[in-house]
N, C-alpha and C. Protein backbone atom coordinates (compact mmCIF):
# COMPACT_ATOMS: atom_id res chain seq x y z
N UNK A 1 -100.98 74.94 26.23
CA UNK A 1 -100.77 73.61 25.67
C UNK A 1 -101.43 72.52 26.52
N UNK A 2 -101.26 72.70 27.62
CA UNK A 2 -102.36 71.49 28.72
C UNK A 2 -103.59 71.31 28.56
N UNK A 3 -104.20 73.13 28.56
CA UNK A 3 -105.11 73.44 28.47
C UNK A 3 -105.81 72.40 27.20
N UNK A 4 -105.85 72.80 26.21
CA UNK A 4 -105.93 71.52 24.76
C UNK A 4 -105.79 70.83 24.93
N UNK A 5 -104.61 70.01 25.48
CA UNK A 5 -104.74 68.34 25.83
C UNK A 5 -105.82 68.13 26.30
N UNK A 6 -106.14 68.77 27.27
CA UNK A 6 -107.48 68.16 28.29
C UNK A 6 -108.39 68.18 27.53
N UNK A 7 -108.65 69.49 26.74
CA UNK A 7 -109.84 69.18 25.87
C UNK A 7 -109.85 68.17 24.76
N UNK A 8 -108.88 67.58 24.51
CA UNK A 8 -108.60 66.45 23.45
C UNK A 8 -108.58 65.25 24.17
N UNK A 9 -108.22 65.01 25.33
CA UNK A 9 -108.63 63.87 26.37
C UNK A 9 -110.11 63.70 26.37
N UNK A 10 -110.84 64.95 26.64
CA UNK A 10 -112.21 64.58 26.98
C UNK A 10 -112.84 64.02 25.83
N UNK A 11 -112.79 64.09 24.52
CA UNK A 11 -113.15 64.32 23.56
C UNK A 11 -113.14 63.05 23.28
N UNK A 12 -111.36 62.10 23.34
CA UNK A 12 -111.06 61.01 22.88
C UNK A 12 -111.69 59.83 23.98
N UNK A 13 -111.94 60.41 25.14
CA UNK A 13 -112.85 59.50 26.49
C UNK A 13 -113.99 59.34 25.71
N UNK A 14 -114.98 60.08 25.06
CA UNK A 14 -116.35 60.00 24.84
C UNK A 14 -116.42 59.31 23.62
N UNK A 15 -115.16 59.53 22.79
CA UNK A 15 -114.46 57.84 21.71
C UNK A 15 -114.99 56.88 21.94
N UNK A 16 -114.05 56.55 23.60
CA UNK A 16 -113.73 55.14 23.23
C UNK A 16 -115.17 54.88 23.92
N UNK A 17 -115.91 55.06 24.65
CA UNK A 17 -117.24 55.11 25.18
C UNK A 17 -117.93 54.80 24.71
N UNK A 18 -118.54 55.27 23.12
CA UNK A 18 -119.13 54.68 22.26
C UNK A 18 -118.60 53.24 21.85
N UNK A 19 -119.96 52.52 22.28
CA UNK A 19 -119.59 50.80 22.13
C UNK A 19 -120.18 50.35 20.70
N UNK A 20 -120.89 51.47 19.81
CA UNK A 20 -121.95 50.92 18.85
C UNK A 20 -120.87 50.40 17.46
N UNK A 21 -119.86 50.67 17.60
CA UNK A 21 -118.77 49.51 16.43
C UNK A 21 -117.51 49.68 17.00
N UNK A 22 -117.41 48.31 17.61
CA UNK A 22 -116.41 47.75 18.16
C UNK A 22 -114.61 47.96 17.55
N UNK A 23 -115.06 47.30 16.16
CA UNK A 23 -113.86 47.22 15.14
C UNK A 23 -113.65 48.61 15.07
N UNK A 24 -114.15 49.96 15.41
CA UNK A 24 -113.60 51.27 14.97
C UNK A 24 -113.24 51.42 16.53
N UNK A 25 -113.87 50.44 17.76
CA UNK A 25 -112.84 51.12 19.06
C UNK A 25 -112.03 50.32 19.44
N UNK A 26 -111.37 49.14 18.80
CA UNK A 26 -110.50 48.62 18.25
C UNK A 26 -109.25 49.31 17.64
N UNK A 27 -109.60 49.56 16.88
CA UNK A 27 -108.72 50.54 15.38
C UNK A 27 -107.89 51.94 16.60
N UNK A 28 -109.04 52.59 17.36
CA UNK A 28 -108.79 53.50 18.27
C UNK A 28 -108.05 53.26 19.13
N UNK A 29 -108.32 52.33 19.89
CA UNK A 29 -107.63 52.22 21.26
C UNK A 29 -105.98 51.30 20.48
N UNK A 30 -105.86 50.63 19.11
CA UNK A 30 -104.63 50.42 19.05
C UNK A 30 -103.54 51.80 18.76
N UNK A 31 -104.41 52.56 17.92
CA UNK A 31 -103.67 53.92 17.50
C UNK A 31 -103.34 54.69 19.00
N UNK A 32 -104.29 54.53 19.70
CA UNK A 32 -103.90 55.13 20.81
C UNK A 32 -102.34 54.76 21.56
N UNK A 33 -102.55 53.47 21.41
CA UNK A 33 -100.99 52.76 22.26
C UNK A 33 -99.93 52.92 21.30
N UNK A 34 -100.51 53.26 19.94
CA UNK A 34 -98.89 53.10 19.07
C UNK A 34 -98.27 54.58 18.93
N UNK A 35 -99.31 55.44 19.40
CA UNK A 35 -98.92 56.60 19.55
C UNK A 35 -98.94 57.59 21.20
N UNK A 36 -98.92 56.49 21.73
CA UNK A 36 -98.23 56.93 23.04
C UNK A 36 -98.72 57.47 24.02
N UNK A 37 -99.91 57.62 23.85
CA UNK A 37 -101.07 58.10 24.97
C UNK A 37 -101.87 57.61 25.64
N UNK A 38 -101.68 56.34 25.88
CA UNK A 38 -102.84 55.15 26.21
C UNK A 38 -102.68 55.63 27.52
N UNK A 39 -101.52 55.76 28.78
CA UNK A 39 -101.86 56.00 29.95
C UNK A 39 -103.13 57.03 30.31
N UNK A 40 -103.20 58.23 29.61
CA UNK A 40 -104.25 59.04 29.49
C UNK A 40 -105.55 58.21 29.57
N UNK A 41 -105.56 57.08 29.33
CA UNK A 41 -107.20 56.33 29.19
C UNK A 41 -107.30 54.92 29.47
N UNK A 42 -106.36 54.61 30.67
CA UNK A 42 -106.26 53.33 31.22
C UNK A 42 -107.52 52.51 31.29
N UNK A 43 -108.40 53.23 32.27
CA UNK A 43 -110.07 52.91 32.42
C UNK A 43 -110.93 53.11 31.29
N UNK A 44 -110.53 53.56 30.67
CA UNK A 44 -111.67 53.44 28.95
C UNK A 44 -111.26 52.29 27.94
N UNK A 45 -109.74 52.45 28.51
CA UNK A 45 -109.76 51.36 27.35
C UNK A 45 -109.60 49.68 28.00
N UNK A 46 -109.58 49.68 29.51
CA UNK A 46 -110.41 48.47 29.71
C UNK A 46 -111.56 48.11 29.68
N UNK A 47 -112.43 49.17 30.17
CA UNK A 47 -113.85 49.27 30.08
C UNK A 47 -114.29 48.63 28.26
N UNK A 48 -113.68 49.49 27.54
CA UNK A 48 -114.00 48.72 26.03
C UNK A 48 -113.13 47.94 25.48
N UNK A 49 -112.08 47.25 26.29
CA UNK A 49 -111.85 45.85 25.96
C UNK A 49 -112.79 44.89 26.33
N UNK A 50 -113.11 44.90 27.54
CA UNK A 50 -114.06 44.17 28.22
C UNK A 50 -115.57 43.75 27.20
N UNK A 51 -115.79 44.90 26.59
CA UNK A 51 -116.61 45.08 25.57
C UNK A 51 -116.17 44.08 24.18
N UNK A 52 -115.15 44.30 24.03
CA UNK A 52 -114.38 43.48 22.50
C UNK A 52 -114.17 41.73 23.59
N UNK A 53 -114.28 42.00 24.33
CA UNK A 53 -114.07 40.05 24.67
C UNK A 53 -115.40 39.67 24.57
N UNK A 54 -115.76 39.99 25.21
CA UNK A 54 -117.46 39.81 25.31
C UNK A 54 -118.36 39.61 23.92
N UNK A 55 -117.63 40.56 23.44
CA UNK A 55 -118.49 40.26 21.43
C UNK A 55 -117.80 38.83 20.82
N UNK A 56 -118.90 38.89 20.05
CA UNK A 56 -118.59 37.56 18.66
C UNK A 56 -118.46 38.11 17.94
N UNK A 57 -117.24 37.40 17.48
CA UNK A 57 -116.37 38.11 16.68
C UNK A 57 -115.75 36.88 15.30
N UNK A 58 -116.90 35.75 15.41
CA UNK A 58 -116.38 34.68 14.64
C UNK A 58 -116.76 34.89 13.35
N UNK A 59 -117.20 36.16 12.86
CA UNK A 59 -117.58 36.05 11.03
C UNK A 59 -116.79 37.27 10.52
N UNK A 60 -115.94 37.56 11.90
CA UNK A 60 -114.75 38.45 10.96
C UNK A 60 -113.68 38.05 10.54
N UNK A 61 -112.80 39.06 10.17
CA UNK A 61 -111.73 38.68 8.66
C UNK A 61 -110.57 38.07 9.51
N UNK A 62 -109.87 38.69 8.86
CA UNK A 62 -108.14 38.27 9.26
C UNK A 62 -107.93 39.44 9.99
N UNK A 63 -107.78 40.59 9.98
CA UNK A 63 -107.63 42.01 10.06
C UNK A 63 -108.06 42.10 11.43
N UNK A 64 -109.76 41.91 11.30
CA UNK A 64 -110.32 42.19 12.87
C UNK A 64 -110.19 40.89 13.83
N UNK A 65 -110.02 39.88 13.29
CA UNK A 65 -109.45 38.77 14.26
C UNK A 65 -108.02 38.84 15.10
N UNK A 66 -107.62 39.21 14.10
CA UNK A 66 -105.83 39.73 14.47
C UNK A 66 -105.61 40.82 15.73
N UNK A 67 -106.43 41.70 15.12
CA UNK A 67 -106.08 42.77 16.08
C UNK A 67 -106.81 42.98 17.11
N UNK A 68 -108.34 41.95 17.37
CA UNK A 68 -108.75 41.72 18.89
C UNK A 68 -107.80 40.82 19.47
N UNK A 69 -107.44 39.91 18.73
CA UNK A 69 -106.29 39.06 19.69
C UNK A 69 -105.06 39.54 20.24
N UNK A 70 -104.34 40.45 19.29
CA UNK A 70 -103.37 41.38 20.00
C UNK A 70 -103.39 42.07 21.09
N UNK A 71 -104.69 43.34 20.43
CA UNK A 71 -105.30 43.54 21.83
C UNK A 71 -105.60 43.00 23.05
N UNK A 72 -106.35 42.24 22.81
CA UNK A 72 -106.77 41.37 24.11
C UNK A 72 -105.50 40.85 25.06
N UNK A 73 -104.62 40.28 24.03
CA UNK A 73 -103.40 39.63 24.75
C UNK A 73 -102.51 40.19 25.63
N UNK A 74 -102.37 41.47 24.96
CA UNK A 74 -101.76 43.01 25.13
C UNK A 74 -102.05 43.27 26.83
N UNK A 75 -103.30 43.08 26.72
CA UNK A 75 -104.13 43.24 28.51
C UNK A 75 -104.08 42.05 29.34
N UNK A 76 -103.47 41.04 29.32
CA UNK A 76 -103.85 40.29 29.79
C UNK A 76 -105.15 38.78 29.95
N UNK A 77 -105.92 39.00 28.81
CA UNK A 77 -106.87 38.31 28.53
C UNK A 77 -106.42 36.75 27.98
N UNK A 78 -106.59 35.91 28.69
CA UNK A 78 -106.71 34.51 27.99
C UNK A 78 -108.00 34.25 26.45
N UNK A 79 -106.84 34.14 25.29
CA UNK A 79 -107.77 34.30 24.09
C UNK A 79 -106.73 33.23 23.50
N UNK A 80 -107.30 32.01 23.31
CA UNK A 80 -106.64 31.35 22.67
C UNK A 80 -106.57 31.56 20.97
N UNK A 81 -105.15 30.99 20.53
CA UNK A 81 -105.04 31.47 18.49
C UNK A 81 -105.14 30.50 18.17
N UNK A 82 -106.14 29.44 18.94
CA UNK A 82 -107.58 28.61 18.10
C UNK A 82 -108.34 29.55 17.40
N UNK A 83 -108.59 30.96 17.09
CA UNK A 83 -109.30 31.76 16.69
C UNK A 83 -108.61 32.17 15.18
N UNK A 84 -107.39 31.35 15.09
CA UNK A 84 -107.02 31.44 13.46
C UNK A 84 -107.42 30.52 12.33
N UNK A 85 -107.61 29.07 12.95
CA UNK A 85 -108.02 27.83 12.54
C UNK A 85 -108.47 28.37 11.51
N UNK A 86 -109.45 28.87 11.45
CA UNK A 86 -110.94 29.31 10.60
C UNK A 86 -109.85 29.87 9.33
N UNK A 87 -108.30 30.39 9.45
CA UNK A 87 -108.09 30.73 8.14
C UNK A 87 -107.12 30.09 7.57
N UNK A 88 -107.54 28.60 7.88
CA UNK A 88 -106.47 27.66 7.12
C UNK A 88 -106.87 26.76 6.54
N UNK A 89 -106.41 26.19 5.55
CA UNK A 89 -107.19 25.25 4.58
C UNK A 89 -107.60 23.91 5.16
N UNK A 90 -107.51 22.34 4.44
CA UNK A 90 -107.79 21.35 4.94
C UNK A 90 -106.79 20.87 5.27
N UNK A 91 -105.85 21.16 3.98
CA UNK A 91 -104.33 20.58 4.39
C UNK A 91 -103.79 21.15 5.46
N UNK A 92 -103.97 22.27 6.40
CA UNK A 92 -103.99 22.68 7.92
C UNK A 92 -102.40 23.96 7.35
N UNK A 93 -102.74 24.48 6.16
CA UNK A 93 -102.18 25.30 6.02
C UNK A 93 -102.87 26.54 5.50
N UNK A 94 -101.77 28.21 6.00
CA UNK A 94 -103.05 29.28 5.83
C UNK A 94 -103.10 29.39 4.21
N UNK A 95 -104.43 29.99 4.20
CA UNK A 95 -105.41 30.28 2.88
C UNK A 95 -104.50 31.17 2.00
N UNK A 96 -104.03 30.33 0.15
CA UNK A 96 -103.34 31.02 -0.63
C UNK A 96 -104.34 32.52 -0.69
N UNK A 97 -105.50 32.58 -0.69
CA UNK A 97 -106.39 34.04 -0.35
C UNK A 97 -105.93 34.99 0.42
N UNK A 98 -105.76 34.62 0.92
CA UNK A 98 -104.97 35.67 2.08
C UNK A 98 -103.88 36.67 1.83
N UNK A 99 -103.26 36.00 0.71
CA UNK A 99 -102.22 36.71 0.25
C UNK A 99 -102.66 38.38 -0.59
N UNK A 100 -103.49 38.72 -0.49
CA UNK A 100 -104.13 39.69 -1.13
C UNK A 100 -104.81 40.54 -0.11
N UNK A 101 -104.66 40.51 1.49
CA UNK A 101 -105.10 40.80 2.40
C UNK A 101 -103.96 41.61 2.82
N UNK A 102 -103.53 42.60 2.68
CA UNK A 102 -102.00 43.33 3.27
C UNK A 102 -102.53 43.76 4.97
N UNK A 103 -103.26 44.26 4.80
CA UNK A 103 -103.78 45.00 6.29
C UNK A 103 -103.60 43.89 7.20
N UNK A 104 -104.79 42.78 6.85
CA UNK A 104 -104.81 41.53 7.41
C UNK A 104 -103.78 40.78 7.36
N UNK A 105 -102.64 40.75 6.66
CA UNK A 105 -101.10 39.78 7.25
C UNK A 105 -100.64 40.83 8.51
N UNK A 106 -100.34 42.13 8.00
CA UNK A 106 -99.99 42.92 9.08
C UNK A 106 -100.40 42.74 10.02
N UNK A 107 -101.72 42.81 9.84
CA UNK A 107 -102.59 42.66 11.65
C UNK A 107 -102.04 40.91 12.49
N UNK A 108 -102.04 40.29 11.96
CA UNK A 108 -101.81 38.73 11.82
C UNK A 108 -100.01 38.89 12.52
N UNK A 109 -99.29 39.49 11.46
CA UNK A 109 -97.81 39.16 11.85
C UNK A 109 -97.42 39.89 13.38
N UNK A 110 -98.07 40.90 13.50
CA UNK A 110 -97.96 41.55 14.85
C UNK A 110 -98.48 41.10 15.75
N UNK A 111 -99.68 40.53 16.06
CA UNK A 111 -100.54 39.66 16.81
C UNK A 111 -99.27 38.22 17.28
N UNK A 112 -99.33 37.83 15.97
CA UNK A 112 -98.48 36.39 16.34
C UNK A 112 -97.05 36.29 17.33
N UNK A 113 -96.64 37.76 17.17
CA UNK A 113 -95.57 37.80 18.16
C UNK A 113 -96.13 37.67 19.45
N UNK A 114 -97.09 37.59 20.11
CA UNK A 114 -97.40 37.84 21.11
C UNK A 114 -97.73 36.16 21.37
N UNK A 115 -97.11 35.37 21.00
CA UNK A 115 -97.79 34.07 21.01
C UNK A 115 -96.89 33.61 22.44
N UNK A 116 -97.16 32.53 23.65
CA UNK A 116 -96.28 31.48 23.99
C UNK A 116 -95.77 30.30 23.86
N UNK A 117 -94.97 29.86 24.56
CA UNK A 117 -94.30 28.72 23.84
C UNK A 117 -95.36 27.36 23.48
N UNK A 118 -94.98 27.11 22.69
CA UNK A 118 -95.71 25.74 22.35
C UNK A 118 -97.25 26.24 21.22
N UNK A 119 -97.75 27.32 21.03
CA UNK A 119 -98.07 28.03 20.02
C UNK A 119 -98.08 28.06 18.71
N UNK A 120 -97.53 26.78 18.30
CA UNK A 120 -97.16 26.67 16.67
C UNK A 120 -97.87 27.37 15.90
N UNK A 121 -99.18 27.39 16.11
CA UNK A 121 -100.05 28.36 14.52
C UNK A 121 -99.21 29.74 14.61
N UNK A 122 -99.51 30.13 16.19
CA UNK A 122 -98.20 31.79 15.96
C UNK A 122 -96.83 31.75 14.82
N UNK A 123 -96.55 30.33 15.36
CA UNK A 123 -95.20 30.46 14.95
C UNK A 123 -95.40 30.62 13.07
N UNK A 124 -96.11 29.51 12.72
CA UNK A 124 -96.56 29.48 11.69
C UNK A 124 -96.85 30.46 10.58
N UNK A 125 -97.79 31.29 11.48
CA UNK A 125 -98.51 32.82 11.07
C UNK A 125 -97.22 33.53 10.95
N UNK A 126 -96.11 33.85 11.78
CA UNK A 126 -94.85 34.49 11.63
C UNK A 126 -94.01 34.12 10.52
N UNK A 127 -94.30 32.78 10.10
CA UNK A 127 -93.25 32.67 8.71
C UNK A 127 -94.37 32.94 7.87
N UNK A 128 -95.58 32.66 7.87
CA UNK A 128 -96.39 33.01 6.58
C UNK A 128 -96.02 34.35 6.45
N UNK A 129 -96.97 35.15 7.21
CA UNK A 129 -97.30 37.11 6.93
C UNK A 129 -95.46 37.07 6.76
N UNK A 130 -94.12 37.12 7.15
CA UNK A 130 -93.31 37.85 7.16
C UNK A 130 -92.49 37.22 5.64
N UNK A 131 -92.89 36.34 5.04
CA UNK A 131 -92.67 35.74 3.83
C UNK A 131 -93.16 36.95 2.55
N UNK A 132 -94.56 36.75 2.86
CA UNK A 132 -95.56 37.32 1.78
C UNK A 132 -95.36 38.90 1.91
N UNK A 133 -95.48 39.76 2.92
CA UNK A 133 -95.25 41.40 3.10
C UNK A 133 -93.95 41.94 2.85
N UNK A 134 -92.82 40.71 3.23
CA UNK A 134 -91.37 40.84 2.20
C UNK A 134 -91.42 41.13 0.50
N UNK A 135 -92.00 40.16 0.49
CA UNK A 135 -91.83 39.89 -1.26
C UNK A 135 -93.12 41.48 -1.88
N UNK A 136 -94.05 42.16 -0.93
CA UNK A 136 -94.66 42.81 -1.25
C UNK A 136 -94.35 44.13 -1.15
N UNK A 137 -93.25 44.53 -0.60
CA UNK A 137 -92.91 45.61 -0.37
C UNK A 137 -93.09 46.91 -1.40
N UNK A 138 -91.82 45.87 -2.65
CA UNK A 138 -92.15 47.05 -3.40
C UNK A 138 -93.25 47.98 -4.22
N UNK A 139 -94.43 46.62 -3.62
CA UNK A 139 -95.45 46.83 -4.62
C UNK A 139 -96.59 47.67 -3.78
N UNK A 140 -96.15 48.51 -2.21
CA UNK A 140 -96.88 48.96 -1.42
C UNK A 140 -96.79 50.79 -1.56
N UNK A 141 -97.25 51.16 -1.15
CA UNK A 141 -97.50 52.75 -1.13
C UNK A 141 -97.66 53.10 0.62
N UNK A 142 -97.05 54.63 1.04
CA UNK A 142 -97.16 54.98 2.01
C UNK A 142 -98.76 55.45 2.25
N UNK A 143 -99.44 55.20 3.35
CA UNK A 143 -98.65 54.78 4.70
C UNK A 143 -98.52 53.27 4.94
N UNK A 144 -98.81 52.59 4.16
CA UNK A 144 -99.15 51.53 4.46
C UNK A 144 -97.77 50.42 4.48
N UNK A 145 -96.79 51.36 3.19
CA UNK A 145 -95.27 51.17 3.20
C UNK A 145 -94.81 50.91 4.40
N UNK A 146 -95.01 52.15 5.05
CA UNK A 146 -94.00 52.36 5.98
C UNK A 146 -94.28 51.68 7.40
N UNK A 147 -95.76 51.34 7.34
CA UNK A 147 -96.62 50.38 8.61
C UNK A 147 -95.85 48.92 8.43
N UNK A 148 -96.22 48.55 7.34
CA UNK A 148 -95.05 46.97 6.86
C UNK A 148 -93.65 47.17 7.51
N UNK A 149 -92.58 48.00 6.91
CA UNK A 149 -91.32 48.10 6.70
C UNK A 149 -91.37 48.56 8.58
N UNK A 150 -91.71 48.88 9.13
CA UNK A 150 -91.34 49.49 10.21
C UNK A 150 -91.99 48.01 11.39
N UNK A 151 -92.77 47.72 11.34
CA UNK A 151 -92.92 46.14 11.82
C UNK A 151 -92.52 45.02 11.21
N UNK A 152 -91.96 44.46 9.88
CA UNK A 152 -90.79 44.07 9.66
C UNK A 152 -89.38 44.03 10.43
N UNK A 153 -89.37 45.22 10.24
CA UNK A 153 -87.50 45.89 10.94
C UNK A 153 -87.54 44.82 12.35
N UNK A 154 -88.90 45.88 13.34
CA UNK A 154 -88.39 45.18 14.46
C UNK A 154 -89.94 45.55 14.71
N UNK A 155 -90.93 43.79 15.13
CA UNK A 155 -92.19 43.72 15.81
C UNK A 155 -92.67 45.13 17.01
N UNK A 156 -93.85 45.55 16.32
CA UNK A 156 -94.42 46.78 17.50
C UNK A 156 -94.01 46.54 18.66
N UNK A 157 -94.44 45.59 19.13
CA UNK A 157 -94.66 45.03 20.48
C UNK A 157 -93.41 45.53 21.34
N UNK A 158 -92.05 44.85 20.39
CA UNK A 158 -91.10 44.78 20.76
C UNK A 158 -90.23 46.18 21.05
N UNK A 159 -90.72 47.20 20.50
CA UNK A 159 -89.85 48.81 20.02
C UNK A 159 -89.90 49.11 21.68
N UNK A 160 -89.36 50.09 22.02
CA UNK A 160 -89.63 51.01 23.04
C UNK A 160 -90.78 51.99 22.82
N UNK A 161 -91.35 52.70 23.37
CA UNK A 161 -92.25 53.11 23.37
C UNK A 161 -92.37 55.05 22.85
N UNK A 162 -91.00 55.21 23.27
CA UNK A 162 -91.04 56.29 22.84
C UNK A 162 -90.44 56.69 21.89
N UNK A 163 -89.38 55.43 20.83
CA UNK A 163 -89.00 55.45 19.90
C UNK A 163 -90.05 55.13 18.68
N UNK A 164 -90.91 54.17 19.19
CA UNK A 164 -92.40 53.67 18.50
C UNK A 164 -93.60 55.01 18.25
N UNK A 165 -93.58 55.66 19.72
CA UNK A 165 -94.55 56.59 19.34
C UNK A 165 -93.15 57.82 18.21
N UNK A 166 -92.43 58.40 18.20
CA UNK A 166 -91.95 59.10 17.43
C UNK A 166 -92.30 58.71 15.60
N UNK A 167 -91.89 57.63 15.83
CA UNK A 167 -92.07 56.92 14.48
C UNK A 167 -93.42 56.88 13.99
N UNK A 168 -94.65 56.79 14.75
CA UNK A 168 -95.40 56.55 14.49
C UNK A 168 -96.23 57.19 14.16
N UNK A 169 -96.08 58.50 14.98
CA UNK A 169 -96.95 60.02 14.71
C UNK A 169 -96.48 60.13 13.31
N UNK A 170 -95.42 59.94 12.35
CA UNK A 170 -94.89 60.37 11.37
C UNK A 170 -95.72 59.80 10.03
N UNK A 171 -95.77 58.49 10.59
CA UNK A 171 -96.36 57.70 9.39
C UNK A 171 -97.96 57.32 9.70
N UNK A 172 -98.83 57.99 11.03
CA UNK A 172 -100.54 58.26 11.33
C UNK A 172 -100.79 59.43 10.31
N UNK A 173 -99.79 60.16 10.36
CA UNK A 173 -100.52 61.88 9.49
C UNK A 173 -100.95 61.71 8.84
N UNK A 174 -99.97 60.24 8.01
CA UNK A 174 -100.25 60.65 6.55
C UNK A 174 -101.29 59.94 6.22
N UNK A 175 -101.86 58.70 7.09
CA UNK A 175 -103.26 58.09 7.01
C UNK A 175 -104.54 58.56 6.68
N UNK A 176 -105.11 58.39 5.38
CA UNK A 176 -106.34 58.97 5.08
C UNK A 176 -107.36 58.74 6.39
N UNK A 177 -107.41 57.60 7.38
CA UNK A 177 -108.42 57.45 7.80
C UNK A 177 -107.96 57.91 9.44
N UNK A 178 -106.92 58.63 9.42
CA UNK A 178 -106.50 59.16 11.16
C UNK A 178 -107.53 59.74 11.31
N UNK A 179 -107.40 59.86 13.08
CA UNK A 179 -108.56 60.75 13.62
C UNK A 179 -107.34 61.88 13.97
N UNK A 180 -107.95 62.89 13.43
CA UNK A 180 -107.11 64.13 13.58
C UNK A 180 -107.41 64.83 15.27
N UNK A 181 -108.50 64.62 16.15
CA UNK A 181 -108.00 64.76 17.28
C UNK A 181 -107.29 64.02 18.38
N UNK A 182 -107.08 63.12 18.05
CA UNK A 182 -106.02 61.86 18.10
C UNK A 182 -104.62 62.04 18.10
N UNK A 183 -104.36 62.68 16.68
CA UNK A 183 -102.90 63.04 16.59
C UNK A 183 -102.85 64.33 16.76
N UNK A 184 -103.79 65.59 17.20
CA UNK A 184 -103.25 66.55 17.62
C UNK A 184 -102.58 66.34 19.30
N UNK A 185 -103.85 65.47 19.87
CA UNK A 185 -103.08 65.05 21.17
C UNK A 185 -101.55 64.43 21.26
N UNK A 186 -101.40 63.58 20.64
CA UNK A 186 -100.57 63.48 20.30
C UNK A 186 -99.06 63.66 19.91
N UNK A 187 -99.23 64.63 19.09
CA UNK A 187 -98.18 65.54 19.05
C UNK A 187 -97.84 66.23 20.56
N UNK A 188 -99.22 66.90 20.66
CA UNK A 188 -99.16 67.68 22.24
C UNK A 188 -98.34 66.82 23.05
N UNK A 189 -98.93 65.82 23.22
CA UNK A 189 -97.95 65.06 24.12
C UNK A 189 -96.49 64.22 24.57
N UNK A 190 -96.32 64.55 22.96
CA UNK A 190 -94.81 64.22 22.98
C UNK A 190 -94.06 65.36 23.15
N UNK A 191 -95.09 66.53 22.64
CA UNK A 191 -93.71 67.51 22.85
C UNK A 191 -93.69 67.96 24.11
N UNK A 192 -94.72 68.08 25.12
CA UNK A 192 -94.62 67.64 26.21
C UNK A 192 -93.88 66.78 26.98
N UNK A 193 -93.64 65.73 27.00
CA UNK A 193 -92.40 64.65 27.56
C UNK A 193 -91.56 65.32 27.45
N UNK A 194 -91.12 65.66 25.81
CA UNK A 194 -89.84 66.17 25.63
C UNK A 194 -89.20 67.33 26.38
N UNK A 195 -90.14 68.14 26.33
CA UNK A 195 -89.90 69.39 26.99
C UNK A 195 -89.74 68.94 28.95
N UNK A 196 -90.27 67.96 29.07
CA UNK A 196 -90.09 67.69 30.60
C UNK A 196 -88.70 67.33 30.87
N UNK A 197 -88.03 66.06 29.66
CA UNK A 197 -87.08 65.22 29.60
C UNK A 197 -86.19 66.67 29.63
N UNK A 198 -85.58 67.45 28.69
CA UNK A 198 -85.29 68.51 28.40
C UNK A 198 -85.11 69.58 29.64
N UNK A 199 -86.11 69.40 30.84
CA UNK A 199 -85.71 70.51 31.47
C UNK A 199 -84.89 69.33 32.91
N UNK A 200 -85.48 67.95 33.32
CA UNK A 200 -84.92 66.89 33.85
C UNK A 200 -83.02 66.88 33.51
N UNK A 201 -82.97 67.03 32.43
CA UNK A 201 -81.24 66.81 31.93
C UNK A 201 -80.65 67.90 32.72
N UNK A 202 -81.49 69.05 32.23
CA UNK A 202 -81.02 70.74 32.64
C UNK A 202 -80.66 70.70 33.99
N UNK A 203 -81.55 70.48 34.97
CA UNK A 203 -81.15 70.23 36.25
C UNK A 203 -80.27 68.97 37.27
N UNK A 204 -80.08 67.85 36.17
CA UNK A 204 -79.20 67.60 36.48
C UNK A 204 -77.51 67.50 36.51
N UNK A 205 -77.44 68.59 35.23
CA UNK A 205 -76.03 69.08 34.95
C UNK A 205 -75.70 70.20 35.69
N UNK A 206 -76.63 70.65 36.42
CA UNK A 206 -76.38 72.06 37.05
C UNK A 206 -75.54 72.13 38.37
């Protein structure tokens, strides 16, 4: 079982490495943290953050704006959410368009938690996306259901990490666009913990 991890480590290193589309090592390195393996690639995935600050990124959507800012924020990066402006009307409210963007509120409502005080567009962005993905629920299909309803409940950011990655491996499978050596690691590696946590209890009841 190690044995495979490693070879699924090396595999997912030469991932994130490739710098030639950003928005797919983006997409990567978030799946990576929501599923619980990011320590495995501390140095890759600064190395290609460093890469995502550095790009222009001003003729993208809601979606990829959102989720470099999360990211970025996530690490430590000063990125101001002056970088939302661009999706609000004249009257300085966000675009009725938008509402037809599900990925992009998602990406948006998770991002915005990460805002500090005095932040109003965050705050803003938090009653918009959590208004509109309410009222949309019923009209969503898994996985994308269960991506809403499960950041709804209670913001990514905010979960524990190993209650987040459990949850999360559940509702990546079923993603047409997972990287399947991704979540084989994955798996590997939770059942790994577990099995550590598992033998940790053992010896201390003994």
């Amino acid at each position: 079982m190690e044995e495979r991890s490693r070879e699924l480590r090396e595999q997912i290193k030469s991932m994130l490495q490739d710098y030639s589309d950003l928005l797919q090592t983006m997409q990567l390195i978030d799946a990576i943290q929501l599923l619980g393996v990011a320590y495995h690639f501390e140095k890759e995935i600064s190395d290609a953050l460093s890469k995502v600050y550095d790009a222009d990124f001003n003729t993208h959507g809601l979606y990829e704006a959102s989720l470099r800012f999360r990211l970025l924020r996530q690490h430590g990066y000063n990125i101001s959410p002056d970088v939302f402006n661009k999706f609000k009307d004249e009257e300085g409210s966000f675009m009725s368009d938008l509402k037809g963007d599900v990925e992009g509120l998602l990406s948006l409502y998770n991002a915005a938690y990460l805002g500090t005080h005095g932040e109003t567009i965050l705050d803003e962005a938090i009653s918009f996306t959590r208004s509109i993905l309410t009222s949309m629920l019923s009209d969503l299909e898994p996985p994308l259901l269960s991506k809403v309803s499960l950041s709804l409940e209670t913001p990514l950011f905010r979960r524990t990490k190993r209650l987040l990655t459990r949850n999360y491996i559940s509702i990546y499978q079923e993603d047409a666009t997972r990287n399947d050596v991704l979540l084989e690691l994955a798996k590997l590696d939770f059942n790994l913990v577990q099995s550590l946590h598992r033998e940790e209890l053992k010896s201390l009841s003994m």
